[in-house]
Protein backbone atom coordinates (compact mmCIF):
# COMPACT_ATOMS: atom_id res chain seq x y z
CA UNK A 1 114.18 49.84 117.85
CA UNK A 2 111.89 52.72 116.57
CA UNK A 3 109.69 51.86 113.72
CA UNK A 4 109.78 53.24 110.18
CA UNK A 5 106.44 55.32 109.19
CA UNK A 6 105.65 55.84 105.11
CA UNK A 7 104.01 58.92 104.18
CA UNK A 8 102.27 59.16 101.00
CA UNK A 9 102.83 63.35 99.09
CA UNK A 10 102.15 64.47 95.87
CA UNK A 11 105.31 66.37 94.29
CA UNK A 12 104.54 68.74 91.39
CA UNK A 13 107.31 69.47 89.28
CA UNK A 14 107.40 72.43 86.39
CA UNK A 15 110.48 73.67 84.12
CA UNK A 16 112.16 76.59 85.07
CA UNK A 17 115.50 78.59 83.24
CA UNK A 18 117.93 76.42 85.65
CA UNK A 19 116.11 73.67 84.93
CA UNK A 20 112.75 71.80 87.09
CA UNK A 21 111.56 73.23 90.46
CA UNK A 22 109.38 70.62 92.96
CA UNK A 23 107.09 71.58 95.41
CA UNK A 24 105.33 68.79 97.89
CA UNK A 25 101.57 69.69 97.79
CA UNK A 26 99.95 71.01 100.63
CA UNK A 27 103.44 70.86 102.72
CA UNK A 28 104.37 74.48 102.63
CA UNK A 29 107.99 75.05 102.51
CA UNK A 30 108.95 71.77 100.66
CA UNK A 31 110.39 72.96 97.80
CA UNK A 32 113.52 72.29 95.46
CA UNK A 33 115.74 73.12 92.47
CA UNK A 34 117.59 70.65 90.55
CA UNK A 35 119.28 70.98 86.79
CA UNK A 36 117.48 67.64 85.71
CA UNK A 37 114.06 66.39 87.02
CA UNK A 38 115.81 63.38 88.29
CA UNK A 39 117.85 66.02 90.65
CA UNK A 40 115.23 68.03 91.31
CA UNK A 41 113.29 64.86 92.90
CA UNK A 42 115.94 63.48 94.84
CA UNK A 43 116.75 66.90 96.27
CA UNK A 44 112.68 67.47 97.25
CA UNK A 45 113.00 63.47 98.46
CA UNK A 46 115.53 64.84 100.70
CA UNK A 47 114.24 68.31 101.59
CA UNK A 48 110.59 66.42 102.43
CA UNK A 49 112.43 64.23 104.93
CA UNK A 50 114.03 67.07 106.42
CA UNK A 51 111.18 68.81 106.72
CA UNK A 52 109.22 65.42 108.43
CA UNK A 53 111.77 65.32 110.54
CA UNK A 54 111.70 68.90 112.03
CA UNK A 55 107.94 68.63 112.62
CA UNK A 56 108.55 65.71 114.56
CA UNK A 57 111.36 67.02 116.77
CA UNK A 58 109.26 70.35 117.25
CA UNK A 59 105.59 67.71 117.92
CA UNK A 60 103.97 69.18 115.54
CA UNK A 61 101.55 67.44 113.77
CA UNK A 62 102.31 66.37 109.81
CA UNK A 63 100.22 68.35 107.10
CA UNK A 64 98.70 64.57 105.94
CA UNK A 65 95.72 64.48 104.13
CA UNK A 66 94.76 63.98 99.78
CA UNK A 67 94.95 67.56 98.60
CA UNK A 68 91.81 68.25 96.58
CA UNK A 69 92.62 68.96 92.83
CA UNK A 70 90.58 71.25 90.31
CA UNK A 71 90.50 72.67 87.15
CA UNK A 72 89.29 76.51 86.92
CA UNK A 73 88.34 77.73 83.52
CA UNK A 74 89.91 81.61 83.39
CA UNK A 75 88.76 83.99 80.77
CA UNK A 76 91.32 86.50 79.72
């Protein structure tokens, strides 16, 4: 029986005209749509498992590590 791995990725999530888009942070290409943010997180739920999967079958190694967060001060 093949054992069950948890990952640990932090989602951002931000409002768009169709309603919230999701990205997975620092997992490029994880991204999703959804009319609610309730959708929007199930669908990236689903497109990040996807996505672990495909790495796996192709042996490549998972983008896992704590993204480093900052805030930049911008004059304009």
């Amino acid at each position: 029986m093949d054992s069950i791995q948890a990952y640990s990725f932090v989602a951002t999530y931000q409002k768009i005209p169709r309603g919230y888009m999701g990205r997975i942070v620092g997992f490029p290409g994880v991204i999703s749509e959804g009319k609610t943010i309730e959708v929007c997180r199930e669908s990236l739920n689903d497109a990040l498992k996807e996505m672990i999967l495909a790495y796996q079958q192709e042996g490549q190694p998972l983008p896992i590590g704590q993204p480093i967060f900052e805030s930049l001060l911008v004059e304009a």
